[in-house]
N, C-alpha and C. Protein backbone atom coordinates (compact mmCIF):
# COMPACT_ATOMS: atom_id res chain seq x y z
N UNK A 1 0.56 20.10 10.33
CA UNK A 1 0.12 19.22 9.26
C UNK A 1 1.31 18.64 8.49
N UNK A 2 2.58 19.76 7.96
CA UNK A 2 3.68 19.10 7.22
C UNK A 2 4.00 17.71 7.87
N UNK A 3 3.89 17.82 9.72
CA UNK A 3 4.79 17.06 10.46
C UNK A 3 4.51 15.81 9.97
N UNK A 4 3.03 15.69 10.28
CA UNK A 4 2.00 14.66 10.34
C UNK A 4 2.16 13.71 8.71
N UNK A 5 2.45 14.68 8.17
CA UNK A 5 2.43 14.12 6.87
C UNK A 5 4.03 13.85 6.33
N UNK A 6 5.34 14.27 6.99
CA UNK A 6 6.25 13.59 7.07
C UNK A 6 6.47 12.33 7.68
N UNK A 7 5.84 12.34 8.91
CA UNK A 7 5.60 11.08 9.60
C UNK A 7 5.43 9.87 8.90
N UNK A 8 3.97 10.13 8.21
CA UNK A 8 2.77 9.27 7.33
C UNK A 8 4.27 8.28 6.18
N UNK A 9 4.97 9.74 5.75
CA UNK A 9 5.47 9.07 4.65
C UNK A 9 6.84 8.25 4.97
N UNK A 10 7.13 8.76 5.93
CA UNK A 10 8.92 7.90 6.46
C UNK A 10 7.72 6.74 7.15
N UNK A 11 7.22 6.11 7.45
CA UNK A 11 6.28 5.50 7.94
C UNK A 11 5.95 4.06 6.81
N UNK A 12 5.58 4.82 5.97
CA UNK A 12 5.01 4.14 4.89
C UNK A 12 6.06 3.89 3.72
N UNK A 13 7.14 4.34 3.93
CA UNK A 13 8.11 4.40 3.64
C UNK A 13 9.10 3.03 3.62
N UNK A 14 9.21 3.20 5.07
CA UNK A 14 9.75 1.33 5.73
C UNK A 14 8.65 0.26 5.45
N UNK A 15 7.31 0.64 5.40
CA UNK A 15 6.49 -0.72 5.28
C UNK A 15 6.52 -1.05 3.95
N UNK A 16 7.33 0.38 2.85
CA UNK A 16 7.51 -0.28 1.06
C UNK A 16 8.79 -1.33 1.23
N UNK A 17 9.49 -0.73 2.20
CA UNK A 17 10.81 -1.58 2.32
C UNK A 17 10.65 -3.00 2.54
N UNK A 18 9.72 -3.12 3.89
CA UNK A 18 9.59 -4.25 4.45
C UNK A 18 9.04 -5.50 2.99
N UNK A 19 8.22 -5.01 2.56
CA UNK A 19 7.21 -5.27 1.22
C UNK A 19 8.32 -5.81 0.04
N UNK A 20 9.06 -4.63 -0.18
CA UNK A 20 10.73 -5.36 -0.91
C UNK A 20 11.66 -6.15 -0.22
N UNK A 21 11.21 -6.21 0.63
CA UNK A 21 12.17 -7.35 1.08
C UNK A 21 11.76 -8.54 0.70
N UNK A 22 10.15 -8.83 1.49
CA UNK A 22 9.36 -10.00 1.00
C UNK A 22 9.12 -10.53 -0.26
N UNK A 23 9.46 -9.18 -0.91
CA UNK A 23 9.63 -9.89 -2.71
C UNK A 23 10.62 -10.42 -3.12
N UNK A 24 11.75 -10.10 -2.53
CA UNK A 24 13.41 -10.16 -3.00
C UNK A 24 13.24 -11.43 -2.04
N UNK A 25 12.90 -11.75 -1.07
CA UNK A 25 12.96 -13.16 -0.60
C UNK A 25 11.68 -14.11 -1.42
N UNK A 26 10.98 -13.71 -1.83
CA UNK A 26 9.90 -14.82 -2.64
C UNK A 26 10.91 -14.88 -3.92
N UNK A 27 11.27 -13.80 -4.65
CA UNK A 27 11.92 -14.21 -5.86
C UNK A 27 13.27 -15.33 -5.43
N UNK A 28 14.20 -14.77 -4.88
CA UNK A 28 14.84 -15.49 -4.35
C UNK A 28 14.40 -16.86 -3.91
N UNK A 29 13.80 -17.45 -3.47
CA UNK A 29 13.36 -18.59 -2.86
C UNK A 29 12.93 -19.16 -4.42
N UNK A 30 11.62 -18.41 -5.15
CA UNK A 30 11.29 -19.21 -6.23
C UNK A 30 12.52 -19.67 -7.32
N UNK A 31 13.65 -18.56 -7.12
CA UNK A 31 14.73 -18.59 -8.30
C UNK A 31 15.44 -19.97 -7.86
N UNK A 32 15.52 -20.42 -6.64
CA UNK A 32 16.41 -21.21 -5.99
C UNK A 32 15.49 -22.85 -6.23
N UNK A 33 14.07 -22.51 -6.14
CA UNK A 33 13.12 -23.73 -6.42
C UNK A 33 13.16 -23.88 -8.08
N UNK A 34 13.28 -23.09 -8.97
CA UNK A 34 13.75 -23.58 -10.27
C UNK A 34 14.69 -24.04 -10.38
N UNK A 35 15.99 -23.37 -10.04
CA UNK A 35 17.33 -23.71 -10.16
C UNK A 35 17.34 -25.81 -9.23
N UNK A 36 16.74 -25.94 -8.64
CA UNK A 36 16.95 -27.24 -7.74
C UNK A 36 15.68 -27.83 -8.81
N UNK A 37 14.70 -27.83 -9.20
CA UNK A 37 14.11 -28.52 -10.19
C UNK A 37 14.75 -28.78 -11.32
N UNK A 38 15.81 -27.96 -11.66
CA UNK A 38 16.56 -28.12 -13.07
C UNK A 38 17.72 -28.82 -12.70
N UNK A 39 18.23 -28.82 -11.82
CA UNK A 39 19.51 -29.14 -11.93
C UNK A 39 19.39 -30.81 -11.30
N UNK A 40 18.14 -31.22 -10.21
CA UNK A 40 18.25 -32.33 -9.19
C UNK A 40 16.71 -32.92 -9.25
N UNK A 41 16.17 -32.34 -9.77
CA UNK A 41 14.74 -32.72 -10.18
C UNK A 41 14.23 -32.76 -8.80
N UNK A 42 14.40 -32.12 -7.94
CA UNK A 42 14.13 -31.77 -6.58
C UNK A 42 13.57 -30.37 -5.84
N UNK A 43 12.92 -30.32 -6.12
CA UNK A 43 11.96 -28.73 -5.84
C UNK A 43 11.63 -28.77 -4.74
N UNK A 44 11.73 -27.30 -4.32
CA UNK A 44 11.38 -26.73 -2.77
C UNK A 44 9.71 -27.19 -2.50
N UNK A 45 9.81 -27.89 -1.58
CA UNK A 45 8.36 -28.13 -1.45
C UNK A 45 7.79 -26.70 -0.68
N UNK A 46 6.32 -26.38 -1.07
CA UNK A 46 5.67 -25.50 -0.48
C UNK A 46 5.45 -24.03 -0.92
N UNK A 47 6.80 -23.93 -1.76
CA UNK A 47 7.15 -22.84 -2.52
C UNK A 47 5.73 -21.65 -3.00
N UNK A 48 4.78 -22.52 -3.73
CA UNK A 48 3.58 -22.09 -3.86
C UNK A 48 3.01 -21.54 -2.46
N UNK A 49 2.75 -22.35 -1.52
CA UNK A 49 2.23 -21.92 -0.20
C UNK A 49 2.68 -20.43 -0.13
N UNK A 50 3.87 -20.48 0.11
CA UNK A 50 4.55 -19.21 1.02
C UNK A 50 4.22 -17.93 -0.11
N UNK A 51 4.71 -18.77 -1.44
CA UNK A 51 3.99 -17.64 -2.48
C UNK A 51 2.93 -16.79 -2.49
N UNK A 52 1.59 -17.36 -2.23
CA UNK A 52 0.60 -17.31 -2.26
C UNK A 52 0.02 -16.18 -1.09
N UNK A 53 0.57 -16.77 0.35
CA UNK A 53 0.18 -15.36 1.11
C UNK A 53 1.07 -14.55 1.40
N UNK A 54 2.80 -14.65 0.94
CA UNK A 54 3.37 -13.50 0.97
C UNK A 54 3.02 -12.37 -0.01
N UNK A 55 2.65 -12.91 -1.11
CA UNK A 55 2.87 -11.83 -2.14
C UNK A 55 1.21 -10.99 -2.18
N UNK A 56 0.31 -11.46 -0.90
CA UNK A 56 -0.73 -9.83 -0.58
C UNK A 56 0.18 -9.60 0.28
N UNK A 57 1.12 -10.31 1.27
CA UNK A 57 1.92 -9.04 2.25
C UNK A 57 2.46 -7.86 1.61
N UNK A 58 2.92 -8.42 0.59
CA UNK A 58 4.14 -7.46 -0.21
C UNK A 58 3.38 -6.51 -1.06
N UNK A 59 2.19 -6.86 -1.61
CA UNK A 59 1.72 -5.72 -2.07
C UNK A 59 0.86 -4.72 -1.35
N UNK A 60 0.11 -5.31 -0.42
CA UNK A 60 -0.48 -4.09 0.41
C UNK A 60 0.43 -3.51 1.90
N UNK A 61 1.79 -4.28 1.76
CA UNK A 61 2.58 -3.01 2.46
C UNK A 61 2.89 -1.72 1.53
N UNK A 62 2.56 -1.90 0.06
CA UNK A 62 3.10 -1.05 -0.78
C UNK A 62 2.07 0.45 -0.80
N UNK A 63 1.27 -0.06 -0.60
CA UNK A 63 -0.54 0.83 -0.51
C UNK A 63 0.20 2.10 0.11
N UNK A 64 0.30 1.92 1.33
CA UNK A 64 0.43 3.09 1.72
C UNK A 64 1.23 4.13 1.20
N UNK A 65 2.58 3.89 0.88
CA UNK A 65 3.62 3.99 0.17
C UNK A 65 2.73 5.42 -1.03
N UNK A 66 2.49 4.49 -1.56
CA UNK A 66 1.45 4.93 -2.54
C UNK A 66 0.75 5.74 -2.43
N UNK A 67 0.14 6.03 -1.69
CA UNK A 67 -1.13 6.88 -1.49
C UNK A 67 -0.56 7.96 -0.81
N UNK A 68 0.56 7.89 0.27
CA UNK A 68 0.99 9.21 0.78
C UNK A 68 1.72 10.29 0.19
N UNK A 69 2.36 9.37 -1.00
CA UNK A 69 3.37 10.23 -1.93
C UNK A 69 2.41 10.33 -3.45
N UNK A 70 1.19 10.08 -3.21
CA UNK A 70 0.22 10.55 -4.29
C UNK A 70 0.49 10.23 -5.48
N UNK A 71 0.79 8.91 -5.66
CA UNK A 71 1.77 8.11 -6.83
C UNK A 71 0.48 7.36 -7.18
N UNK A 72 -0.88 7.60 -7.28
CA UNK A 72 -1.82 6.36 -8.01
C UNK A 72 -2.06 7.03 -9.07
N UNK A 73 -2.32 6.65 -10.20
CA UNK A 73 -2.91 6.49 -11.32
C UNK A 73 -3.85 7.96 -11.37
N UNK A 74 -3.52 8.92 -12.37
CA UNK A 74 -4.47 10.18 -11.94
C UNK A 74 -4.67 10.58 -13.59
N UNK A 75 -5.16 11.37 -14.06
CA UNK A 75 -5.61 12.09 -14.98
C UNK A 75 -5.89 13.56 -15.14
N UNK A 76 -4.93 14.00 -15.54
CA UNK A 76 -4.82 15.75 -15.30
C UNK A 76 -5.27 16.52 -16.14
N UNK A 77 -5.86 15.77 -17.38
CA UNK A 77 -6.33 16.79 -18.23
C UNK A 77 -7.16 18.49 -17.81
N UNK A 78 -8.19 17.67 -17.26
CA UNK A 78 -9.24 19.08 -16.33
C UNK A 78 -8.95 19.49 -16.02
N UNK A 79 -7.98 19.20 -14.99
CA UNK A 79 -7.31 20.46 -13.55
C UNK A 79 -6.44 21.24 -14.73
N UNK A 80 -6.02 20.50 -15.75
CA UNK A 80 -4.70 21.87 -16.52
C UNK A 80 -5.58 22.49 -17.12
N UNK A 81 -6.52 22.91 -17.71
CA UNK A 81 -7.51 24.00 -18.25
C UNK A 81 -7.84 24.87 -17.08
N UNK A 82 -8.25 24.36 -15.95
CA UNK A 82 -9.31 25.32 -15.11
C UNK A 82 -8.08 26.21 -14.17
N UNK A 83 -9.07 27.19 -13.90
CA UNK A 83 -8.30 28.08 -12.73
C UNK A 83 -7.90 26.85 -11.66
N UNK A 84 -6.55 27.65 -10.47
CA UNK A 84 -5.74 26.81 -9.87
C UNK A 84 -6.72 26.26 -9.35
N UNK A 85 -7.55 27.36 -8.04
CA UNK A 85 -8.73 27.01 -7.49
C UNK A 85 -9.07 25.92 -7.61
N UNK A 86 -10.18 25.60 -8.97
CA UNK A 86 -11.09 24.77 -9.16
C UNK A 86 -9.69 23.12 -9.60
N UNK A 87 -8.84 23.51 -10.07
CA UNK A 87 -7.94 22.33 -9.82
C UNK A 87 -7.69 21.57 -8.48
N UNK A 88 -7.60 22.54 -7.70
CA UNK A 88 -7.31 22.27 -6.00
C UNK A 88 -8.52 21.40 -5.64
N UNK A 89 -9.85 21.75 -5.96
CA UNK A 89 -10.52 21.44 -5.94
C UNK A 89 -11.60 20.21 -6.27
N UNK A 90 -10.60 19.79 -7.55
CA UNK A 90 -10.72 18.89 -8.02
C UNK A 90 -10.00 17.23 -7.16
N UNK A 91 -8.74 18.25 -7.15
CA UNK A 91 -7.48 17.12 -6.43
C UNK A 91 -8.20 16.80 -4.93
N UNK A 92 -8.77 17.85 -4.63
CA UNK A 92 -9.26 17.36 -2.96
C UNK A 92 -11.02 16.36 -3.53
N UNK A 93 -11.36 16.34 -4.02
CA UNK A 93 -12.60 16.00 -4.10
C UNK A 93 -11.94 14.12 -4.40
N UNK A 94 -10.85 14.61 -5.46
CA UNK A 94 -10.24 12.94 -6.02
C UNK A 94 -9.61 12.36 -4.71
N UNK A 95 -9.61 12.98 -3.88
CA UNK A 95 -8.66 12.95 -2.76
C UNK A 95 -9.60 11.91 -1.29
N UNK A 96 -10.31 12.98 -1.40
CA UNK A 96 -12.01 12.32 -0.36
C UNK A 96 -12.56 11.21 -1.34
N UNK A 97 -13.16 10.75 -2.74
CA UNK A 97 -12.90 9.68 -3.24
C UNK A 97 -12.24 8.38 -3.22
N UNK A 98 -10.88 8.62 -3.12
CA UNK A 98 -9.71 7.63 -2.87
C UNK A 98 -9.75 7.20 -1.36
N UNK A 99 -9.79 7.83 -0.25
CA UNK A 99 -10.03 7.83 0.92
C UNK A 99 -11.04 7.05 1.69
N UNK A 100 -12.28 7.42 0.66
CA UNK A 100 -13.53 6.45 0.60
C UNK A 100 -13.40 5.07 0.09
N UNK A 101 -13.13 5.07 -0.96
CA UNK A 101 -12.22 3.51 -1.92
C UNK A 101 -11.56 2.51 -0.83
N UNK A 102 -10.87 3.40 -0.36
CA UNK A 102 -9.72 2.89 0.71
C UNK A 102 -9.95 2.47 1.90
N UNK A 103 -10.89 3.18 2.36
CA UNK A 103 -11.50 2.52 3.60
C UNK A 103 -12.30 1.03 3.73
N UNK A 104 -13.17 1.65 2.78
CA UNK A 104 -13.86 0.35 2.35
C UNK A 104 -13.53 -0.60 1.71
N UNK A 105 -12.04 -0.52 0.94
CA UNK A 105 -11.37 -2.00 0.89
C UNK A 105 -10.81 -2.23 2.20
N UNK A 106 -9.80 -1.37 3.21
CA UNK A 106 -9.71 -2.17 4.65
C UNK A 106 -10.44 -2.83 5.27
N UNK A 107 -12.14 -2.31 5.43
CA UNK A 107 -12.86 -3.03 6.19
C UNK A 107 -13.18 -4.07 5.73
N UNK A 108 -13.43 -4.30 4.26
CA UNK A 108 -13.50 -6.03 3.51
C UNK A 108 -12.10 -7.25 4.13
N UNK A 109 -11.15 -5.97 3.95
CA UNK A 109 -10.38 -6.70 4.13
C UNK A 109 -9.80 -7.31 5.92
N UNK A 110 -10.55 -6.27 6.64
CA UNK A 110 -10.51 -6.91 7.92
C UNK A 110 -11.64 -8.10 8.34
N UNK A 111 -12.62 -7.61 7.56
CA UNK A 111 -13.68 -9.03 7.63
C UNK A 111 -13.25 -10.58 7.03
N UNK A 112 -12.34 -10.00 5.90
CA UNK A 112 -11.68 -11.20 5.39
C UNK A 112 -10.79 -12.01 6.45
N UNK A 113 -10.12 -10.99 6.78
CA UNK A 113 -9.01 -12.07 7.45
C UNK A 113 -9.39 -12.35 8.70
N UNK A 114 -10.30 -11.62 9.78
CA UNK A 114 -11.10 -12.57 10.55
C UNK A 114 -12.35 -13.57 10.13
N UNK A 115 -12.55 -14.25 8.68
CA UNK A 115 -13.43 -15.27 8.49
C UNK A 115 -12.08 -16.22 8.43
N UNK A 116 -11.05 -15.99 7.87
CA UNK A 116 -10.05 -16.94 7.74
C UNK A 116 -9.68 -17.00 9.15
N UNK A 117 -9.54 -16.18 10.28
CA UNK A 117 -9.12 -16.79 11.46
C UNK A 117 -10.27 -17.68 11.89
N UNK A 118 -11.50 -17.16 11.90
CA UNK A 118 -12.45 -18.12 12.37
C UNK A 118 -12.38 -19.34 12.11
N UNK A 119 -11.95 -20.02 10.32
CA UNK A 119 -12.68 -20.68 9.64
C UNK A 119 -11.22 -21.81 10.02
N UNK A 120 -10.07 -21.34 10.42
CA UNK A 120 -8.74 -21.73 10.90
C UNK A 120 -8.12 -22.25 9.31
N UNK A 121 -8.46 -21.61 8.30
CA UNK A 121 -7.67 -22.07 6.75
C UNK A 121 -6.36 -22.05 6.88
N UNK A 122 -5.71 -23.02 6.35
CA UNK A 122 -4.50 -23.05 6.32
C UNK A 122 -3.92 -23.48 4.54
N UNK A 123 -2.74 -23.13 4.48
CA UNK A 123 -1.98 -23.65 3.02
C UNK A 123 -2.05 -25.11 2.92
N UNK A 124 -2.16 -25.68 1.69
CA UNK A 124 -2.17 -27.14 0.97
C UNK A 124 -0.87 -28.16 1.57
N UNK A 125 0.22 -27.86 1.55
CA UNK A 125 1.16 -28.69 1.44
C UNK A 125 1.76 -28.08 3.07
N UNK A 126 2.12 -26.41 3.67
CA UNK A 126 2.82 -26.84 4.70
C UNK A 126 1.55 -26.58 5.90
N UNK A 127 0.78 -26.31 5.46
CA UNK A 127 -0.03 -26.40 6.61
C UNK A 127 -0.20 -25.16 7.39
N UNK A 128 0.53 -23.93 6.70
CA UNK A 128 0.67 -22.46 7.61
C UNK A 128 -1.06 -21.84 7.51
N UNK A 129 -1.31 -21.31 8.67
CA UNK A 129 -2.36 -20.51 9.02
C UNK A 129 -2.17 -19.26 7.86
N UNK A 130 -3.39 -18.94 7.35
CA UNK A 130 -3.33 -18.24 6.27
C UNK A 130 -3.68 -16.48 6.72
N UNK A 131 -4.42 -16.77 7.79
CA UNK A 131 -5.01 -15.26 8.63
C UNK A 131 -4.31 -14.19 8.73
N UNK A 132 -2.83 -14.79 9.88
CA UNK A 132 -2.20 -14.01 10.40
C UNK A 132 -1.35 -13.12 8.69
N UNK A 133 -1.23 -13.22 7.70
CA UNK A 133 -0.63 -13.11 6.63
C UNK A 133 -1.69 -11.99 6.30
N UNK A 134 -3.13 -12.34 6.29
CA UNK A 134 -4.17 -11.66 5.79
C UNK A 134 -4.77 -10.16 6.48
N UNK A 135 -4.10 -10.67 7.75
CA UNK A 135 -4.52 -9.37 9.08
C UNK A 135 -3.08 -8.52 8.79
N UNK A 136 -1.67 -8.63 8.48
CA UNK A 136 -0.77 -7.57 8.42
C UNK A 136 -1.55 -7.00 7.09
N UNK A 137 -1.88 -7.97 6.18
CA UNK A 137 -2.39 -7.17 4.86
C UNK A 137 -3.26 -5.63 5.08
N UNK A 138 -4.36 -6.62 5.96
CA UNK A 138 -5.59 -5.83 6.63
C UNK A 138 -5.05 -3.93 7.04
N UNK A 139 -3.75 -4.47 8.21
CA UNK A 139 -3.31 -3.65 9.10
C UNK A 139 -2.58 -2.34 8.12
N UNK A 140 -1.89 -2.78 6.77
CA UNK A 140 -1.47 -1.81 5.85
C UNK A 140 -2.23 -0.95 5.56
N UNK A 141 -3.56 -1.85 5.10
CA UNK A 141 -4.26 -1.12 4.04
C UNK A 141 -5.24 0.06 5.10
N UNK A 142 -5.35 -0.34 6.32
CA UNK A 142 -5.85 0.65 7.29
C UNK A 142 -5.05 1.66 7.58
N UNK A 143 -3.41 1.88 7.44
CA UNK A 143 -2.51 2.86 7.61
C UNK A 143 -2.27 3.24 6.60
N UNK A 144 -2.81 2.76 5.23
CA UNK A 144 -3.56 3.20 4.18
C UNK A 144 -4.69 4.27 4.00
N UNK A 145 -5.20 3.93 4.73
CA UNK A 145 -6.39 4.74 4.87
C UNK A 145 -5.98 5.74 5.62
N UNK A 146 -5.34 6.09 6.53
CA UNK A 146 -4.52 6.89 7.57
C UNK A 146 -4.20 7.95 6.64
N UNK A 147 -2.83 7.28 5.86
CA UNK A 147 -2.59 8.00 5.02
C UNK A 147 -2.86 8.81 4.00
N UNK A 148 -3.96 8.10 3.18
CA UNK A 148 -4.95 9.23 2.59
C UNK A 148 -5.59 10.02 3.49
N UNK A 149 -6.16 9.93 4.35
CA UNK A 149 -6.93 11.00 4.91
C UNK A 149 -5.94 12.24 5.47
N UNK A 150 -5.23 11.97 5.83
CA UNK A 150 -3.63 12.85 6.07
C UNK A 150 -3.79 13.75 4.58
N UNK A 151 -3.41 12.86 3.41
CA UNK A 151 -3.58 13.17 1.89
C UNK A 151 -4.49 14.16 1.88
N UNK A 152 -5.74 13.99 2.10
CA UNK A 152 -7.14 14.45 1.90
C UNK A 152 -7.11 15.78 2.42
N UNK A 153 -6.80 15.49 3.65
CA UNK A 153 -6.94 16.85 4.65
C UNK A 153 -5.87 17.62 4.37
N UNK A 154 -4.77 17.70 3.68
CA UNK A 154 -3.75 18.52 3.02
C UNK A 154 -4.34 19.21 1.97
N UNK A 155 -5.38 18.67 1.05
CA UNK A 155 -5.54 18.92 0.07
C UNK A 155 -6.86 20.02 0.49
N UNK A 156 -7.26 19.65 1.00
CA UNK A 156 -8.79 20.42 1.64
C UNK A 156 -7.94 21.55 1.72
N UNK A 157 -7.11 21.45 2.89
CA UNK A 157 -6.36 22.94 3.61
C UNK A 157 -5.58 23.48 2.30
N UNK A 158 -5.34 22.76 1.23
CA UNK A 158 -4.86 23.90 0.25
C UNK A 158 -5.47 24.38 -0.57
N UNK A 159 -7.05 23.78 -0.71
CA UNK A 159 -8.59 24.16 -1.17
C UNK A 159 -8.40 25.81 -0.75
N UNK A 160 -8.83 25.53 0.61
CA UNK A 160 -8.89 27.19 1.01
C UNK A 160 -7.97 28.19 1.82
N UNK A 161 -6.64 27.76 1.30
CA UNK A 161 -5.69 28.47 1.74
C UNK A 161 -5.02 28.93 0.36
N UNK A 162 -3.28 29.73 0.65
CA UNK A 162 -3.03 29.56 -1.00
C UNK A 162 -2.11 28.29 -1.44
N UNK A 163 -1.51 28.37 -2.27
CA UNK A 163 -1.12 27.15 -2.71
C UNK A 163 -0.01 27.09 -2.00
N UNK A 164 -0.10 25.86 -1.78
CA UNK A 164 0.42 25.28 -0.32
C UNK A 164 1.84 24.33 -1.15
N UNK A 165 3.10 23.87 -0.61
CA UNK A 165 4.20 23.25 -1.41
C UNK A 165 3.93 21.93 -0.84
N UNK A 166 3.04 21.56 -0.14
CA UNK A 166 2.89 20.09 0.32
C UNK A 166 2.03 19.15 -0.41
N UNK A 167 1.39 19.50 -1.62
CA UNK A 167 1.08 18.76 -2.41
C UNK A 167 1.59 17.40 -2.99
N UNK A 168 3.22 17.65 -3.16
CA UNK A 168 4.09 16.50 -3.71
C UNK A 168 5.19 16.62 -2.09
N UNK A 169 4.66 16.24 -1.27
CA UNK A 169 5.85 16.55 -0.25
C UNK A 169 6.54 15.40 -0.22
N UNK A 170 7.90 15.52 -0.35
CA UNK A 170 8.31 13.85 -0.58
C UNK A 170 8.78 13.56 -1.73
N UNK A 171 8.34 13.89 -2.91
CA UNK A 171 8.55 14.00 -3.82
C UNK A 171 10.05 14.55 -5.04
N UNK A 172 9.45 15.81 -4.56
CA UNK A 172 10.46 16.83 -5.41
C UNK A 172 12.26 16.74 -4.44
N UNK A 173 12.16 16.80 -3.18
CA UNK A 173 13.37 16.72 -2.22
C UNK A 173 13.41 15.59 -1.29
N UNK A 174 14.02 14.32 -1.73
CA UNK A 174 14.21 13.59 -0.51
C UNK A 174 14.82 13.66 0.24
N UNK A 175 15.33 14.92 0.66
CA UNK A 175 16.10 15.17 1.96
C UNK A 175 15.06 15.88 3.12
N UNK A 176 13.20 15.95 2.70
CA UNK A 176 12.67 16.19 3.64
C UNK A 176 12.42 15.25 4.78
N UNK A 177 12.52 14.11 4.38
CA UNK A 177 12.78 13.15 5.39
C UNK A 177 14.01 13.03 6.29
């Protein structure tokens, strides 16, 4: 299970990278389309376009990222009162929750981006196919889902085992990678 879930995260790991890259090139590009509007009154044409469907690339390569290193948005009040147990318990239940969430935004989101292949949409000004942008989105948020359930099933197995150090794996030592 550790393996599986080292995998998940050096994995999801490069697709945060890939994701920063695409931002550091949208900023870049937009910084360069101000700078040429100010200086030549000459702006990058399209700028918006590329904007527009890079920046779901860049954020749902981040998903996974997210979800394997158990970095979303949580609320710990409960679990710090109750026995470990029923904490464990809690975290796996929030765990199968998120998992559920997650799935069922991939599959919207794979229906999405095959109506846009069907429908052949493309951007305003350069004319780029909008799909293929919408299906890597798709493809994250499904190794998204991967990844939580990896998540999930860690958390189960530390339900009824004892407390297990793979909770934050990734986390506390980045030299487990």
């Amino acid at each position: 299970m550790y393996r599986i879930q080292r995998w998940c995260i050096a994995a999801a790991r490069i697709f945060a990278l890939v994701g920063f890259c695409g931002l550091f090139a949208l900023a870049t590009m937009t910084g360069a389309d101000v700078l040429l509007r100010w200086l030549f009154n000459s702006p990058i044409a399209g700028v918006n376009d590329v904007s527009a469907i890079v920046m779901a690339v860049v954020i749902a390569a981040c998903i996974p990222a997210n979800l394997s290193l158990k970095q979303n948005l949580r609320v710990e009040i409960l679990g710090s009162f109750l026995p470990a147990r029923a904490a464990r318990l809690l975290e796996a239940l929030a765990s199968s929750l998120t998992f559920i969430f997650v799935v069922i935004i991939a599959w919207q989101m794979l229906f999405y981006a095959d109506s846009l292949r069907v429908s052949g949409e493309r951007t305003w000004v350069l004319a780029l196919p909008i799909w293929p942008w919408w299906a890597f989105s798709s493809v994250m948020f499904v190794f998204g889902a991967v990844a939580q359930l990896v998540v999930t099933f860690a958390d189960v197995l530390a339900l009824f085992g004892p407390q297990v150090a793979t909770e934050q794996v990734g986390n506390e030592d980045p030299s487990l990678i």
